[in-house]
C-alpha atoms as a PDB file:
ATOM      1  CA  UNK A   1    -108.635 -53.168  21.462  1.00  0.00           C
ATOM      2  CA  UNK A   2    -108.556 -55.584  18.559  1.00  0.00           C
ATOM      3  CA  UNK A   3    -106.387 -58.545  17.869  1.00  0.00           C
ATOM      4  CA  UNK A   4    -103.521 -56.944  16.457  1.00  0.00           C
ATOM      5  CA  UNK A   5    -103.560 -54.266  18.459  1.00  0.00           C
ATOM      6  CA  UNK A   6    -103.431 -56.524  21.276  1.00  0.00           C
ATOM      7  CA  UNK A   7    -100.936 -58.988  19.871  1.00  0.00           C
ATOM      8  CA  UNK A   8     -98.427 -56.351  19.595  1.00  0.00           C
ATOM      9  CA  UNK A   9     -99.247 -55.531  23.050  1.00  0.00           C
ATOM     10  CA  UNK A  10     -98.258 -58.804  23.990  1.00  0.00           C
ATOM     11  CA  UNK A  11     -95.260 -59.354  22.204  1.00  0.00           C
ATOM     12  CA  UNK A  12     -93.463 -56.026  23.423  1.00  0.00           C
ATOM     13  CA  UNK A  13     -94.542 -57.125  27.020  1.00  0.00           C
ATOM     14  CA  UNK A  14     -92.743 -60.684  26.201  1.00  0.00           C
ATOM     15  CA  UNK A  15     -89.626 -58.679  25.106  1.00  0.00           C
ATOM     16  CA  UNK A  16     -89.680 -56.873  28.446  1.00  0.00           C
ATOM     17  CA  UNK A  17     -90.420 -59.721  30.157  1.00  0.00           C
ATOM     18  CA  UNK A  18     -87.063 -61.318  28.468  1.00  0.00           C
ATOM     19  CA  UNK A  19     -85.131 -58.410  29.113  1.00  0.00           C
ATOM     20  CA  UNK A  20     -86.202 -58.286  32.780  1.00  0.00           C
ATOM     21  CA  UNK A  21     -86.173 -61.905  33.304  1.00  0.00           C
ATOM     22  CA  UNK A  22     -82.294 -61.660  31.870  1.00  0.00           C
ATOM     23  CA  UNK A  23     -81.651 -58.620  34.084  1.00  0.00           C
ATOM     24  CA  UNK A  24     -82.837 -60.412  37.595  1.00  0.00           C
ATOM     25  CA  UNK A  25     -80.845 -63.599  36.720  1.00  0.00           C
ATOM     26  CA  UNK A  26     -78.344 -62.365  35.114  1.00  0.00           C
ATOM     27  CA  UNK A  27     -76.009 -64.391  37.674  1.00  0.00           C
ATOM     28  CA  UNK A  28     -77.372 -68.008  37.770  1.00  0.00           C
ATOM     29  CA  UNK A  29     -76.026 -70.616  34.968  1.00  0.00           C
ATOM     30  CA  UNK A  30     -79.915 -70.765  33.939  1.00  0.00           C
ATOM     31  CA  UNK A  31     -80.486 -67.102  32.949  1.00  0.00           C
ATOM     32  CA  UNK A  32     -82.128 -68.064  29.435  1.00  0.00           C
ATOM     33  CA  UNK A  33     -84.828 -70.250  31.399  1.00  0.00           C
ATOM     34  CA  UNK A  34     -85.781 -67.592  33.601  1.00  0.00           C
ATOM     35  CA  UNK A  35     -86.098 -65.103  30.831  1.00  0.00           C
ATOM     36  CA  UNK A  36     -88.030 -67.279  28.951  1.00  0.00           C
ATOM     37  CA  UNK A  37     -90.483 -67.798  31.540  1.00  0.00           C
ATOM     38  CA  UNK A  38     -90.482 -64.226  32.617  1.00  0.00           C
ATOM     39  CA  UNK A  39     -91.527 -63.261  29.000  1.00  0.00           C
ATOM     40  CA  UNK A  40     -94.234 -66.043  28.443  1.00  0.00           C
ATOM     41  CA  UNK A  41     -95.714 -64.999  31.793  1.00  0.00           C
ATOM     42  CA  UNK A  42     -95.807 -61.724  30.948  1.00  0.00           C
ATOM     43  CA  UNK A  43     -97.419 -62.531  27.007  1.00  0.00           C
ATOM     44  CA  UNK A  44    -100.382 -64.385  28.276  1.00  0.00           C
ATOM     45  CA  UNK A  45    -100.917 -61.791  31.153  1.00  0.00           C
ATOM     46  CA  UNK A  46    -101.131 -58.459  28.846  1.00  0.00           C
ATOM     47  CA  UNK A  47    -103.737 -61.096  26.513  1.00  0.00           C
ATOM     48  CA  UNK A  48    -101.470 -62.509  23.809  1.00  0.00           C
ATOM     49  CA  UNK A  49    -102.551 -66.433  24.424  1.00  0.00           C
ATOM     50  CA  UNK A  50    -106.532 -64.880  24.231  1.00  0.00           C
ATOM     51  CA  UNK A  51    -105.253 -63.116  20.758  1.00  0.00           C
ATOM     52  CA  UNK A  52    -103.690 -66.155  19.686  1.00  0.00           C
ATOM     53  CA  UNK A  53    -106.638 -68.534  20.278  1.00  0.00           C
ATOM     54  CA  UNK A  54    -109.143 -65.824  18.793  1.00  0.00           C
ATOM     55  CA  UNK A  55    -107.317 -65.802  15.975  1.00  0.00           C
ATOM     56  CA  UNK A  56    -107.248 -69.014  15.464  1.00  0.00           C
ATOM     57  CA  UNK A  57    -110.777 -69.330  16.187  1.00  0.00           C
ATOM     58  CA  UNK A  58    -111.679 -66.822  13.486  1.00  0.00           C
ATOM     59  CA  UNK A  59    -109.394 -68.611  10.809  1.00  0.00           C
ATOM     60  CA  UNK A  60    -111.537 -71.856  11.649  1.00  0.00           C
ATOM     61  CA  UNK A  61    -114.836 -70.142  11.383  1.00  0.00           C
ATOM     62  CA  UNK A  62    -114.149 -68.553   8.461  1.00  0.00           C
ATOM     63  CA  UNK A  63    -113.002 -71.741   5.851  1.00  0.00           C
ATOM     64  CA  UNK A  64    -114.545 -71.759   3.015  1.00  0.00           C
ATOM     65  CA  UNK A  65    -115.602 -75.615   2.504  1.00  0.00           C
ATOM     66  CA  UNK A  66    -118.880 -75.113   1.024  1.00  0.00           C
ATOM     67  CA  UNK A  67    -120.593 -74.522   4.530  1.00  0.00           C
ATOM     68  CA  UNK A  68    -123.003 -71.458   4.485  1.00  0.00           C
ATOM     69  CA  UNK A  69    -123.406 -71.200   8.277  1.00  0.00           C
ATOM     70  CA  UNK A  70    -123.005 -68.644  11.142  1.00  0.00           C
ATOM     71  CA  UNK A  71    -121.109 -69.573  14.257  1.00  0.00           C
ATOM     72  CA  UNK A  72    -122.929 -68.224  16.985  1.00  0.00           C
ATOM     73  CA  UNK A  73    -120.786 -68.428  20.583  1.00  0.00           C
ATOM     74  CA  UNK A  74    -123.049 -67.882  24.086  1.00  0.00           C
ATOM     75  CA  UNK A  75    -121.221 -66.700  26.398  1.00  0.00           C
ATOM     76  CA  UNK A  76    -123.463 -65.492  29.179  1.00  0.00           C
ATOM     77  CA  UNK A  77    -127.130 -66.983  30.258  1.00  0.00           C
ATOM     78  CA  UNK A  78    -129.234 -64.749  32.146  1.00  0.00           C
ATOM     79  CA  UNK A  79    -132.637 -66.735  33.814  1.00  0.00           C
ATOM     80  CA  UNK A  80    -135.593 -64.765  35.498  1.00  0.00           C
ATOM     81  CA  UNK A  81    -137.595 -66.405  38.061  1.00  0.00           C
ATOM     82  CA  UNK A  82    -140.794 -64.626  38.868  1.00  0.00           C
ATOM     83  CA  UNK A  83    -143.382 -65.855  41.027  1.00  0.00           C
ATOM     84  CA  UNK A  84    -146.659 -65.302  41.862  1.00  0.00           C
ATOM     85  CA  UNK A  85    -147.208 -63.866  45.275  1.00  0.00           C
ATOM     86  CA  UNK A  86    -151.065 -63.758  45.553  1.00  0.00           C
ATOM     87  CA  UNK A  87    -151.277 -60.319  46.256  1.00  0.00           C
ATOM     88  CA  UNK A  88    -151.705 -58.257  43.148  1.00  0.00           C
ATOM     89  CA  UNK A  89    -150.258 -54.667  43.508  1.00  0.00           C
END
């Protein structure tokens, strides 16, 4: 799923997350709170915080300021050990 793709994922799951937080606590004087929790919990768990820092990532990697250089991100390190038993076979 790409960013946008996942961004709008995100931001209808933060509208149900408002409607449903309103819906629970629809009784207690701080009903706008709640749903405002409700839907930021619910954004950042279906990925919109991870689509909004990737994008933000991508707009900083990609100014033009005269730099002519990749950005290369590791994200995973993989190290083999192998020893030498003495026996060969």
């Amino acid at each position: 799923m790409d960013g946008k793709q996942q961004f709008g994922l995100a931001l209808a799951a933060a509208a149900g997350g408002l409607a449903w937080g309103y819906a629970c606590h629809r009784g207690d004087r701080r009903v706008a709170v709640f749903a405002l929790i409700q839907a930021a919990e619910w954004f950042v768990a279906y990925g919109g915080a991870a689509a909004v820092l990737a994008s933000a990532r991508q707009a900083l990697e990609h100014t033009s300021d005269g730099d002519d250089f990749e950005v290369e991100r590791v994200t995973r390190i993989r190290q083999s050990v192998t020893e030498p038993t003495g026996t060969d076979g």
